[in-house]
C-alpha atoms as a PDB file:
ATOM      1  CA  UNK A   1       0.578 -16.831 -72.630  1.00  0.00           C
ATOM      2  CA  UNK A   2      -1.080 -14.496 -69.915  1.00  0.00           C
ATOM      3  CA  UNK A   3       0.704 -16.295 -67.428  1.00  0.00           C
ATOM      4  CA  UNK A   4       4.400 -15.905 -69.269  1.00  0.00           C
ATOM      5  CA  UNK A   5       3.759 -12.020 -70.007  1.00  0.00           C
ATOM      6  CA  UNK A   6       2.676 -10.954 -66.154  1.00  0.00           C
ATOM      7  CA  UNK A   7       5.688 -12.354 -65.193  1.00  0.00           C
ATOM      8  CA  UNK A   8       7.502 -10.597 -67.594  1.00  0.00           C
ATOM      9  CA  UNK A   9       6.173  -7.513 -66.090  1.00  0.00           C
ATOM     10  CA  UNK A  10       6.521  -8.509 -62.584  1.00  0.00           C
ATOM     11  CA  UNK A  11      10.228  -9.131 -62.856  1.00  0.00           C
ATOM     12  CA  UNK A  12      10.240  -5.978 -64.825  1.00  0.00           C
ATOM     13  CA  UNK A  13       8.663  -4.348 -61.607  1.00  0.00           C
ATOM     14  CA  UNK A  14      10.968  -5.981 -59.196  1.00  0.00           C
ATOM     15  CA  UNK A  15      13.948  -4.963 -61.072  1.00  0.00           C
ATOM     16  CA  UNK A  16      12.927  -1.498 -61.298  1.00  0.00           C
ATOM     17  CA  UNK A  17      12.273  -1.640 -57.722  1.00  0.00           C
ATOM     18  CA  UNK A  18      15.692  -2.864 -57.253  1.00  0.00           C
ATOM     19  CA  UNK A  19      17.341   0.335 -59.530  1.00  0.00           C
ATOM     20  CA  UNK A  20      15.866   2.205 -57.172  1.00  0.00           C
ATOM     21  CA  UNK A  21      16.651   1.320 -54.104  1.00  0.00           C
ATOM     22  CA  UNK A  22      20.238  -0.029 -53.544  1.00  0.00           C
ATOM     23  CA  UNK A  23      23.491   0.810 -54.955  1.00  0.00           C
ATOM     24  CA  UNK A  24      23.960  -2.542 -56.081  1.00  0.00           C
ATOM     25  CA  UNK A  25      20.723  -2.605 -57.721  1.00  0.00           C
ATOM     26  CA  UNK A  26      22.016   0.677 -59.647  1.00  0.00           C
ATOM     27  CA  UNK A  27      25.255  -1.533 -60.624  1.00  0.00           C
ATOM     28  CA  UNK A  28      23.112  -4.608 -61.802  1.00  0.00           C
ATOM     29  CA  UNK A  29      20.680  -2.218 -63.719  1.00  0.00           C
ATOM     30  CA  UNK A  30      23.090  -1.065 -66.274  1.00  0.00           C
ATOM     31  CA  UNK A  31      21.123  -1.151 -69.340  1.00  0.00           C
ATOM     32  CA  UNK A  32      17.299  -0.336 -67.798  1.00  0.00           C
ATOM     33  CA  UNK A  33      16.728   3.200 -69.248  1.00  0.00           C
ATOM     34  CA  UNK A  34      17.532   1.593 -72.479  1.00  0.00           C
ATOM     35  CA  UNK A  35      15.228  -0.689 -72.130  1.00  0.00           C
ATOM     36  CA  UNK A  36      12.117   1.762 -73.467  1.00  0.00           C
ATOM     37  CA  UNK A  37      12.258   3.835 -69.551  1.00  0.00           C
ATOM     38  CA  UNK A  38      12.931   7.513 -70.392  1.00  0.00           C
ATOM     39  CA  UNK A  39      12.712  10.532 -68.481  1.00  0.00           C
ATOM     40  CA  UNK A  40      10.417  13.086 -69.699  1.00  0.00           C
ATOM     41  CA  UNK A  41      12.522  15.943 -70.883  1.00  0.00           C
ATOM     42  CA  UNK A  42      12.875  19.052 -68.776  1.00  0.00           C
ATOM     43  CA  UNK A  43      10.928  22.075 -69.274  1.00  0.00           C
ATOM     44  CA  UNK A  44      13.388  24.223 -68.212  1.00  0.00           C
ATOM     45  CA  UNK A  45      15.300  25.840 -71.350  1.00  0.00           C
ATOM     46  CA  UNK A  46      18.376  23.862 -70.232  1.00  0.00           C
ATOM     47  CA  UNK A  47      20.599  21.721 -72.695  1.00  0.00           C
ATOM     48  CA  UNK A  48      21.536  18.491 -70.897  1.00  0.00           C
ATOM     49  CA  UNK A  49      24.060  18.665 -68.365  1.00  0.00           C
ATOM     50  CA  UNK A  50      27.457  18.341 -69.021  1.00  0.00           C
ATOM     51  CA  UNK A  51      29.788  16.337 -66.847  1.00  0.00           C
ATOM     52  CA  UNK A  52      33.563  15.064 -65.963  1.00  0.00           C
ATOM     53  CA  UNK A  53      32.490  11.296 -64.882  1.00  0.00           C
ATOM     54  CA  UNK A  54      33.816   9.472 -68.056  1.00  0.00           C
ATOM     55  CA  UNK A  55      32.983   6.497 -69.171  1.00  0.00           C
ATOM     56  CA  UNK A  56      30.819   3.925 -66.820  1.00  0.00           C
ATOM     57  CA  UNK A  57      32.808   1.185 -64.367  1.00  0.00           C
ATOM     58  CA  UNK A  58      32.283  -2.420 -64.932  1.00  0.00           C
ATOM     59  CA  UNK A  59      29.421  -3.063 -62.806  1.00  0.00           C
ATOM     60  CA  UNK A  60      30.340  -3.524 -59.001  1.00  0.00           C
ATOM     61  CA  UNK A  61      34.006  -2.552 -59.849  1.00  0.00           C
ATOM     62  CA  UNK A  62      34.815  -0.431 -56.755  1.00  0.00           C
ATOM     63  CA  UNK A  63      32.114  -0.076 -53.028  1.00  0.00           C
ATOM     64  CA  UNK A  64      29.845   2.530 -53.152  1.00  0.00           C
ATOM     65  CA  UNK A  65      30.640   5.680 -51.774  1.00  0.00           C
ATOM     66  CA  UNK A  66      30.278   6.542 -48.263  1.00  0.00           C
ATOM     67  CA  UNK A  67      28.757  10.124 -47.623  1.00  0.00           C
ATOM     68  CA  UNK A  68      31.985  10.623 -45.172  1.00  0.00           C
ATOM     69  CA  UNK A  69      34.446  10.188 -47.973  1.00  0.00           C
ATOM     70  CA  UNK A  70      32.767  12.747 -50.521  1.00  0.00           C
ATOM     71  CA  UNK A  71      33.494  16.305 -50.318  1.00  0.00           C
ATOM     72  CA  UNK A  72      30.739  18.510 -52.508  1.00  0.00           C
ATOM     73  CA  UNK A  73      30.946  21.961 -53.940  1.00  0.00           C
ATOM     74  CA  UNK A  74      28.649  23.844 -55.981  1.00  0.00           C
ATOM     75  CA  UNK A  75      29.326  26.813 -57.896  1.00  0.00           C
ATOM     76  CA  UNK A  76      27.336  29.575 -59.391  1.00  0.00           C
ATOM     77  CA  UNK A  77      28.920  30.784 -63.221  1.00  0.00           C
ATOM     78  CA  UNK A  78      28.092  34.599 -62.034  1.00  0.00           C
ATOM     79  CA  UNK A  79      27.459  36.252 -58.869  1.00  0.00           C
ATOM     80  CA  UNK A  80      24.430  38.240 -60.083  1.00  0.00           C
ATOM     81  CA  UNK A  81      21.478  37.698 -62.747  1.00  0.00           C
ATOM     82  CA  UNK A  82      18.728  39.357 -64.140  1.00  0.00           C
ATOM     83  CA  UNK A  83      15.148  37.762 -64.114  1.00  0.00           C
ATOM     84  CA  UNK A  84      14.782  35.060 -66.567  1.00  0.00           C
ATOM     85  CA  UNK A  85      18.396  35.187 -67.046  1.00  0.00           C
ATOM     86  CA  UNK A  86      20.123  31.221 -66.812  1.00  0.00           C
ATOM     87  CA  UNK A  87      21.992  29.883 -64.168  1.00  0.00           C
ATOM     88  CA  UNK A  88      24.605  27.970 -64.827  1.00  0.00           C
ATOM     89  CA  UNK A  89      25.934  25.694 -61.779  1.00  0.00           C
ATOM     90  CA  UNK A  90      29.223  23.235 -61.472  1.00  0.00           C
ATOM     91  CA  UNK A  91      28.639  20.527 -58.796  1.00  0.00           C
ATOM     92  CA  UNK A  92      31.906  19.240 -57.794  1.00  0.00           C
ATOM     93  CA  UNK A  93      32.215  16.009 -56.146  1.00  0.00           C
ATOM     94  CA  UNK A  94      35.586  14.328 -54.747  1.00  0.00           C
ATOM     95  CA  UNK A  95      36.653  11.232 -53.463  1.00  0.00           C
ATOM     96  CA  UNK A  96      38.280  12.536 -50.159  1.00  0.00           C
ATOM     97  CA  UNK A  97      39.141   8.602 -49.109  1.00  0.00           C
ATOM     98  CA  UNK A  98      41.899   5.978 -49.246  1.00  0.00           C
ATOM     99  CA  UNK A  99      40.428   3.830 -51.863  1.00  0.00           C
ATOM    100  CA  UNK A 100      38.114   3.966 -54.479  1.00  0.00           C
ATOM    101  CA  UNK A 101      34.525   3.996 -54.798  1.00  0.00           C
ATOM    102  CA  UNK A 102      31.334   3.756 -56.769  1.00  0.00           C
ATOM    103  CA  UNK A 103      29.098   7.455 -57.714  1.00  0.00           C
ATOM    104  CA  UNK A 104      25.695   6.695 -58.979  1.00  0.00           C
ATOM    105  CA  UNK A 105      24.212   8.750 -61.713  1.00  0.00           C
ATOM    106  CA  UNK A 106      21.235   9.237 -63.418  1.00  0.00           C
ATOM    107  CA  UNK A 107      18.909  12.096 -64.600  1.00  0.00           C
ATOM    108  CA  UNK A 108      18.139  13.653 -61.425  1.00  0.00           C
ATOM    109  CA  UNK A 109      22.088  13.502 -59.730  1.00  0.00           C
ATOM    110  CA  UNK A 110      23.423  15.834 -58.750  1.00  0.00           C
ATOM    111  CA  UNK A 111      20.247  16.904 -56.860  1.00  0.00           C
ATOM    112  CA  UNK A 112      19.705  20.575 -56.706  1.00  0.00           C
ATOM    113  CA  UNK A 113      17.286  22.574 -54.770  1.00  0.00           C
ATOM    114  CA  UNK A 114      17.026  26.188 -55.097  1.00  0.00           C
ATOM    115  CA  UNK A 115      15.107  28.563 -51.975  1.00  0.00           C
ATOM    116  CA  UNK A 116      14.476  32.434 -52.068  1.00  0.00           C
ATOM    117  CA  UNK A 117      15.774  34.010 -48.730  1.00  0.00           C
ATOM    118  CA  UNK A 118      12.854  33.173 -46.441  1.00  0.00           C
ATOM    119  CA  UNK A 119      13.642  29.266 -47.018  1.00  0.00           C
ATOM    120  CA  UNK A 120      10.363  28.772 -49.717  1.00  0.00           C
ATOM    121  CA  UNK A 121      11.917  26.376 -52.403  1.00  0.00           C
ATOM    122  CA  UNK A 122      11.409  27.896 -55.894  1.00  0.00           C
ATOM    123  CA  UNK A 123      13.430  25.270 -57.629  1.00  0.00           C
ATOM    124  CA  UNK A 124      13.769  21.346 -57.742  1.00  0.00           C
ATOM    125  CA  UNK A 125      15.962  19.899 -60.305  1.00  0.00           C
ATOM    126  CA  UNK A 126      13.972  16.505 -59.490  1.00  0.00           C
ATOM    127  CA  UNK A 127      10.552  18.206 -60.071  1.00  0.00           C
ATOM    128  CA  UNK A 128      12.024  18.658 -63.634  1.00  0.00           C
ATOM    129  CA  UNK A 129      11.900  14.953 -64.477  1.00  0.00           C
ATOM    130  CA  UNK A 130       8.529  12.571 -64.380  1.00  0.00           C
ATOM    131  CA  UNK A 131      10.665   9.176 -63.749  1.00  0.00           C
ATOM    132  CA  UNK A 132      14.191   9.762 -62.187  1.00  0.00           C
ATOM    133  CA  UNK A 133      16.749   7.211 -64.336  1.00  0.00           C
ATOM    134  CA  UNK A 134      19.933   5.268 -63.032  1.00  0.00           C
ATOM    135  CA  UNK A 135      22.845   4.726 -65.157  1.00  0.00           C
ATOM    136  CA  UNK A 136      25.930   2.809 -64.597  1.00  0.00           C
ATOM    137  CA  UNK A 137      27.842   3.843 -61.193  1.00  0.00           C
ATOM    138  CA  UNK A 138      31.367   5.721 -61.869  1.00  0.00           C
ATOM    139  CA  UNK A 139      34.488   4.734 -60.081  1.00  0.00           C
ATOM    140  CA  UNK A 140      35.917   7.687 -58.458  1.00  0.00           C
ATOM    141  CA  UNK A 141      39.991   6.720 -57.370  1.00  0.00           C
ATOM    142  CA  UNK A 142      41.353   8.230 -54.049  1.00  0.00           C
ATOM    143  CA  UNK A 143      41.422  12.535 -54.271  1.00  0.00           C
ATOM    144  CA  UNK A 144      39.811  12.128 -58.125  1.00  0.00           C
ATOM    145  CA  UNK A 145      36.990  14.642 -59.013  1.00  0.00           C
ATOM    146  CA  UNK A 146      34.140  15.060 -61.280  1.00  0.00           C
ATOM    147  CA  UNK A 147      31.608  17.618 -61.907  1.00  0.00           C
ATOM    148  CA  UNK A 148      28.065  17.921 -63.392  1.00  0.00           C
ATOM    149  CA  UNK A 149      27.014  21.317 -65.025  1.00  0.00           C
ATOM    150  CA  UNK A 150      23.324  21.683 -64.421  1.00  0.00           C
ATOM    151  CA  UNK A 151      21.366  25.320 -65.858  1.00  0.00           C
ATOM    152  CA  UNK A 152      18.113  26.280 -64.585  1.00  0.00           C
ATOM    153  CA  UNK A 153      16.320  28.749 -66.573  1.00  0.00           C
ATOM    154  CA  UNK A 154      15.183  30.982 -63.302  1.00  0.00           C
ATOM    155  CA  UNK A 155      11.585  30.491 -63.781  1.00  0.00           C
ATOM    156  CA  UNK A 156       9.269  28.650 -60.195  1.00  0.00           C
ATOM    157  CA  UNK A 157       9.386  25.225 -60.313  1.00  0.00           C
ATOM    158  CA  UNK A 158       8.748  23.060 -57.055  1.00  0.00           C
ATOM    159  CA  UNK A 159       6.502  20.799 -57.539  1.00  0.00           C
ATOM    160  CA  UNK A 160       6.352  17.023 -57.477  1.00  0.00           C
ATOM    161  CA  UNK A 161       6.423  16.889 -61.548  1.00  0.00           C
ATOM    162  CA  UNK A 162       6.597  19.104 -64.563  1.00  0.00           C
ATOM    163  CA  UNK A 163       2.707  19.508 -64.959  1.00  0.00           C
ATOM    164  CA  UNK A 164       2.727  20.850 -60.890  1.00  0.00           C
ATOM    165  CA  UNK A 165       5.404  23.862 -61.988  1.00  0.00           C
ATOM    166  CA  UNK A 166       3.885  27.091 -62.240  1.00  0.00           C
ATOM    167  CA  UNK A 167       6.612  28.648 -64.600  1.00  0.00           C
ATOM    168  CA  UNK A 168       7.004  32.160 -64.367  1.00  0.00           C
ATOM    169  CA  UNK A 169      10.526  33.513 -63.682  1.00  0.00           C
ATOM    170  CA  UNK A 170      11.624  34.184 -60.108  1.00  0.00           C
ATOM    171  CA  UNK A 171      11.192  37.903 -57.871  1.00  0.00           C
ATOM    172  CA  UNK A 172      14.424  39.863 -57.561  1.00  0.00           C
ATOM    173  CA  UNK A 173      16.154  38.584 -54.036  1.00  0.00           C
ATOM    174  CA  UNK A 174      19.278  36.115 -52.593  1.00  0.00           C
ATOM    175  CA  UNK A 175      18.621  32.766 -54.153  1.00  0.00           C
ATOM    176  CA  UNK A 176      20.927  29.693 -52.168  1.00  0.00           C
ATOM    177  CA  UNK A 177      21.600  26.417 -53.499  1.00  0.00           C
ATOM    178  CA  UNK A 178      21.880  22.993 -52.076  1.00  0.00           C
ATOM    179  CA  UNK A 179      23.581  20.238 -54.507  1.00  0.00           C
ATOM    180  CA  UNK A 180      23.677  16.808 -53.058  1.00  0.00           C
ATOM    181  CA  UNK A 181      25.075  13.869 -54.714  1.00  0.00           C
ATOM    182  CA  UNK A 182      22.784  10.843 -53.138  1.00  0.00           C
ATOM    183  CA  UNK A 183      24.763  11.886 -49.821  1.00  0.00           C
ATOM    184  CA  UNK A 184      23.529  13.006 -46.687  1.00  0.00           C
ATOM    185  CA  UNK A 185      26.486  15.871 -47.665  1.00  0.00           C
ATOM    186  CA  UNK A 186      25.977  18.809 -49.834  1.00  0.00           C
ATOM    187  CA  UNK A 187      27.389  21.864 -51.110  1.00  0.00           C
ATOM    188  CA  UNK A 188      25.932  24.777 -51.116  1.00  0.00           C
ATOM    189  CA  UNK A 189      26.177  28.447 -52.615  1.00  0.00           C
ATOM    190  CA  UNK A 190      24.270  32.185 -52.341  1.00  0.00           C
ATOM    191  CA  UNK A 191      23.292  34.451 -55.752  1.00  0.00           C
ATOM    192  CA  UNK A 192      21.367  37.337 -56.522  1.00  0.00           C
ATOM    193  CA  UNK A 193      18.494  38.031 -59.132  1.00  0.00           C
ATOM    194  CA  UNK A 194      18.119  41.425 -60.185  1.00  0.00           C
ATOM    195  CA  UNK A 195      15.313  43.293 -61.728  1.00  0.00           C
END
């Protein structure tokens, strides 16, 4: 019986291994954060993201995605905010190529990470999860878009996990954004916090 249930949990390991590393492993993963993986919920005062992927593509449907055929833009819902105040931002991501290809997602895409003016990060969407989770890729056709609304709540958090933020909402200053979509490309975009 030992023998039966550590291999149980070394194929478990292997396929997680697998989610996590390849494309195709994110394809033949489909159902592994039902599977009793979750992602610790952020402690940001954020609902969940909203987004324009639709429904999942049969598993290895379309290629992956190249970086070079991806065009991302991020978007801030206001110019200006006031400490504590919520940021709202609209990741944009389009299929600028011929054909059509495979998106991952997953609790910690798009990727977001938020610096003050002198570069210090004060923001990592990532850091807001304990275990980041794949879901089924999304076929994105030639010149289709989707976008991914993601709020941060404007208090410091950097760290490697939720437990390593310090909280606390951010000084008044420029804030700039960099959204990346599991691409070597991002978008990027500039606000201001107020006192």
């Amino acid at each position: 019986m030992k023998a039966v249930a550590r291999r149980y949990q070394l194929v478990a390991v292997l396929r997680s291994l697998v989610c996590a590393m390849t494309a195709v492993g994110l394809a033949a993963c489909g159902n592994l954060a039902g599977s009793g993986s979750a992602a610790s919920p952020a402690r940001s005062a954020a609902p969940n993201p909203s987004s324009t992927l639709g429904p999942p593509s049969s598993p290895l449907a379309a290629p992956a995605c190249s970086s070079a055929q991806l065009l991302i833009t991020v978007a801030s819902d206001r110019p200006t905010y006031r400490a504590g105040q919520v940021v709202t931002l609209t990741v944009n991501l389009q299929n600028t190529g011929e054909s059509p290809c495979d998106v991952p997602t997953g609790s910690c895409l798009p990727q977001i990470v938020i610096s003050n003016s002198g570069g210090t990060v004060v923001w990592d969407r990532a850091a807001m999860q304990v275990m980041c989770t794949f879901g089924n890729p999304h076929t994105l056709g030639p010149g289709a878009s989707a976008a991914q609304t993601v709020s941060w709540d404007g208090t410091l958090c950097a760290g490697r996990d939720p437990e390593s933020c310090p909280g606390g909402p951010v000084s008044p200053g420029t804030y700039h954004v960099l959204a990346k979509w599991n691409t070597t490309r991002y978008g990027t975009v500039t606000f201001v916090v107020t006192s």
